[in-house]
Every structure is written in C-alpha cells, then in structure tokens.
C-alpha atoms as a PDB file:
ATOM      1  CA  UNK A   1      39.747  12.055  19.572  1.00  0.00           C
ATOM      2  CA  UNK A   2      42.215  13.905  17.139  1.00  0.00           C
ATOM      3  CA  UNK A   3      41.842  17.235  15.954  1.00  0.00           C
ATOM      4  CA  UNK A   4      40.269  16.004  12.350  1.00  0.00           C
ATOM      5  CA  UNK A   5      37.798  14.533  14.111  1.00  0.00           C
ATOM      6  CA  UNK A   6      36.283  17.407  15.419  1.00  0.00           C
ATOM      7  CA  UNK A   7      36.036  19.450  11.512  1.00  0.00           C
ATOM      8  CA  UNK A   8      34.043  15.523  10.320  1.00  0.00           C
ATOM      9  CA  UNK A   9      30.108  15.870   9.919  1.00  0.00           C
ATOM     10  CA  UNK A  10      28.448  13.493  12.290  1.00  0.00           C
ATOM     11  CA  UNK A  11      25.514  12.139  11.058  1.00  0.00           C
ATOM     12  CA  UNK A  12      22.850  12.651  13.877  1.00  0.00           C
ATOM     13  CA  UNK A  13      21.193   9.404  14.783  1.00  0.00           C
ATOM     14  CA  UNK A  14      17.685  10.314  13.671  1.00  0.00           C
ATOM     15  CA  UNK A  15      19.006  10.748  10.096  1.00  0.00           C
ATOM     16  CA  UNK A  16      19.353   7.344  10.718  1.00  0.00           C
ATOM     17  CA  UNK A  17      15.919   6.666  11.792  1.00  0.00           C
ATOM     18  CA  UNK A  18      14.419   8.830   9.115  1.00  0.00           C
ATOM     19  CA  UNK A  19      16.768   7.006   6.456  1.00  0.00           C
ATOM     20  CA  UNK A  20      15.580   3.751   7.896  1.00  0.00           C
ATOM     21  CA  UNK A  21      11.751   4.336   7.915  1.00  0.00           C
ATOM     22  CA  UNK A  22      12.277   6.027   4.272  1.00  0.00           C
ATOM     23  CA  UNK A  23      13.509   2.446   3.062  1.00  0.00           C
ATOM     24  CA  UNK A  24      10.612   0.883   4.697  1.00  0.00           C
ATOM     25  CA  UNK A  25       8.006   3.435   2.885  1.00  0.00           C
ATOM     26  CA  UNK A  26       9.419   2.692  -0.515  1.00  0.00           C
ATOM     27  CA  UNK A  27      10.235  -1.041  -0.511  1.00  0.00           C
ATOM     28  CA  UNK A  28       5.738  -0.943   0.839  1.00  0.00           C
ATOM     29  CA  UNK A  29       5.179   1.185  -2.169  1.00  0.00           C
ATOM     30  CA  UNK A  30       7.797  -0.644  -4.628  1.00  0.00           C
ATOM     31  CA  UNK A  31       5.069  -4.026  -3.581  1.00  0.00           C
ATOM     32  CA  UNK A  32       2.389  -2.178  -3.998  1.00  0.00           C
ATOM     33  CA  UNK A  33       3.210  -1.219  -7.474  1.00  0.00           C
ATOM     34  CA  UNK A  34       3.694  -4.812  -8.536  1.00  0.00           C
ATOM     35  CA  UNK A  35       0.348  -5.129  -9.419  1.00  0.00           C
ATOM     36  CA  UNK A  36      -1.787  -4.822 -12.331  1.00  0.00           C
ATOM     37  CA  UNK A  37      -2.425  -1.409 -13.665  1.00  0.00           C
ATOM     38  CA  UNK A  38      -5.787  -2.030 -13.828  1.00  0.00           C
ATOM     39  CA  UNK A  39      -6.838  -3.170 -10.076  1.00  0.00           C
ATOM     40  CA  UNK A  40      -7.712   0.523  -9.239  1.00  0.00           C
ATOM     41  CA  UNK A  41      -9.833   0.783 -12.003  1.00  0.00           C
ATOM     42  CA  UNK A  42     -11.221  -2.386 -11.168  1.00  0.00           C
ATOM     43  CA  UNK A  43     -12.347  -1.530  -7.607  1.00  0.00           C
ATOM     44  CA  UNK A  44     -13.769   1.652  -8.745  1.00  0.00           C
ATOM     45  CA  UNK A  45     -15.872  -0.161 -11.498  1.00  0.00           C
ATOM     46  CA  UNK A  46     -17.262  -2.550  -8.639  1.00  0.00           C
ATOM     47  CA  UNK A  47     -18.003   0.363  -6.054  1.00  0.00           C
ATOM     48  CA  UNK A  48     -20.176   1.588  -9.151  1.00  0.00           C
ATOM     49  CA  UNK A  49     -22.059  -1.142  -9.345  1.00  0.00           C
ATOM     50  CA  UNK A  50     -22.374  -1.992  -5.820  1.00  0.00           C
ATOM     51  CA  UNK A  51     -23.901   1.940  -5.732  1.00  0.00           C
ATOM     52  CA  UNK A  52     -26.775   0.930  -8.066  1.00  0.00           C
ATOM     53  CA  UNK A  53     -27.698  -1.696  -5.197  1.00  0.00           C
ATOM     54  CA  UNK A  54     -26.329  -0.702  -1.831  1.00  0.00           C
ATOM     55  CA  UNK A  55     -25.193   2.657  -0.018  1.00  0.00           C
ATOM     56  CA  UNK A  56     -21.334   1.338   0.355  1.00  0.00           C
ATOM     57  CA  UNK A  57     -18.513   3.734   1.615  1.00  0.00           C
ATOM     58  CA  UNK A  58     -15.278   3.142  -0.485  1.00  0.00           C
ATOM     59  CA  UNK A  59     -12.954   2.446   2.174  1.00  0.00           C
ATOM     60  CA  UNK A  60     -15.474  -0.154   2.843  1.00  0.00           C
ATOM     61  CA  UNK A  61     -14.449  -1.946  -1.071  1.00  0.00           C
ATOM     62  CA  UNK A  62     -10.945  -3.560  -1.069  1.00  0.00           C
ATOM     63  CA  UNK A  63      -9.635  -5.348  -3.897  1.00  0.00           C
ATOM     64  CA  UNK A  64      -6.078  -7.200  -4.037  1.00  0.00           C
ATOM     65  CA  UNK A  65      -4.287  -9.393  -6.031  1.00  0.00           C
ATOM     66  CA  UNK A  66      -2.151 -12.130  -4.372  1.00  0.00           C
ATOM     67  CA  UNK A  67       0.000 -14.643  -6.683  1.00  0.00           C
ATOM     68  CA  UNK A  68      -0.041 -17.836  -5.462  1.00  0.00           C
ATOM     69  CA  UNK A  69       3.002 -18.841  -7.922  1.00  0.00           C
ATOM     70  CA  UNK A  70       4.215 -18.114 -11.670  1.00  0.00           C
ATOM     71  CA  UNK A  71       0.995 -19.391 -13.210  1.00  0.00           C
ATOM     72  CA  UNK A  72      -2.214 -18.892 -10.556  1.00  0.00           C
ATOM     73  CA  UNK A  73      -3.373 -15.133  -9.201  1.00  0.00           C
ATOM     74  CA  UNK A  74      -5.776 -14.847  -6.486  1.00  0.00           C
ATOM     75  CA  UNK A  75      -7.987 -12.139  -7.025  1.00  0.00           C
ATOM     76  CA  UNK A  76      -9.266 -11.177  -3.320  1.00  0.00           C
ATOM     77  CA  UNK A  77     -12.486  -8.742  -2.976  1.00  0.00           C
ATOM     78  CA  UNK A  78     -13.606  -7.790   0.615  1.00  0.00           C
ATOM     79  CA  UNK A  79     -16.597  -5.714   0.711  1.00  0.00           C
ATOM     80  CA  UNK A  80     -18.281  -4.589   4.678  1.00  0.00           C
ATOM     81  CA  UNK A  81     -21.862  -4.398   3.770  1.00  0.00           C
ATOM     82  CA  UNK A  82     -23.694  -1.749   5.283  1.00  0.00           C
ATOM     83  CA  UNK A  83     -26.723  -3.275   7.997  1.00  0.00           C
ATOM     84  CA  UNK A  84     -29.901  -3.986   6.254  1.00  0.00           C
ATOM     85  CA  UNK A  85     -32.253  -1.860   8.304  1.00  0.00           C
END
C-alpha cells in the first residue's frame, strides 16, 4: 500500500449494491414504459364499467400488453371477481 493510496476515495461496497439495485429499478421501469400510452387509461375505463356491475377493488383489475412478435400483441386482462354471496 503506497502513500497515494491512502489520500484515493474508496468506494464503499454498498454504493455498489445501491448502484446495482438502481440499474435493476430503471431497466423494470424502462420495460414498463414500452407500452402503449393508453393501457392505463384503458384499465381505468374497464374498472368503470366493471363498477356499474360488480363491487371490484382495483388492484383486483390488471391489464398488460405482451407482443408476441413485430406484427401480433396480446392484450392480457385478469380480473379476481369478488364471491357472489
């Protein structure tokens, strides 16, 4: 260890860590962003209507768009259904 050594900034390791998680967060959001503007809109247009028919929590209404290739999207809607009492 030389002298020079001792004046250098060491990064601590859970800089590291944070930097590393940080990269994870944004590359999640970066995929998220890929899809249509509209999709949020869209799930809050079908919680509406569900409403008029059906007591339905919205973490209960998912909506996502998965591309199969260039030409074909899959439009995926998962809705939990409260129990019909």
């Amino acid at each position: 260890m030389s002298i020079l050594d001792y004046f250098r900034k060491q990064e601590p390791a859970s800089a590291n860590l944070a930097k590393d998680r940080l990269k994870i967060v944004v590359a999640h959001e970066r995929a998220q962003r890929q899809g249509p503007d509209y999709l949020p809109d869209l799930e809050r247009d079908i919680l509406q209507v569900l409403a008029k028919y059906v007591s339905v929590d919205a973490d209960n209404v998912k909506v996502q768009l998965d591309k199969t290739d260039n030409q074909w999207a899959v439009l995926e809607l998962n809705i939990t259904l409260p129990d019909h009492q």
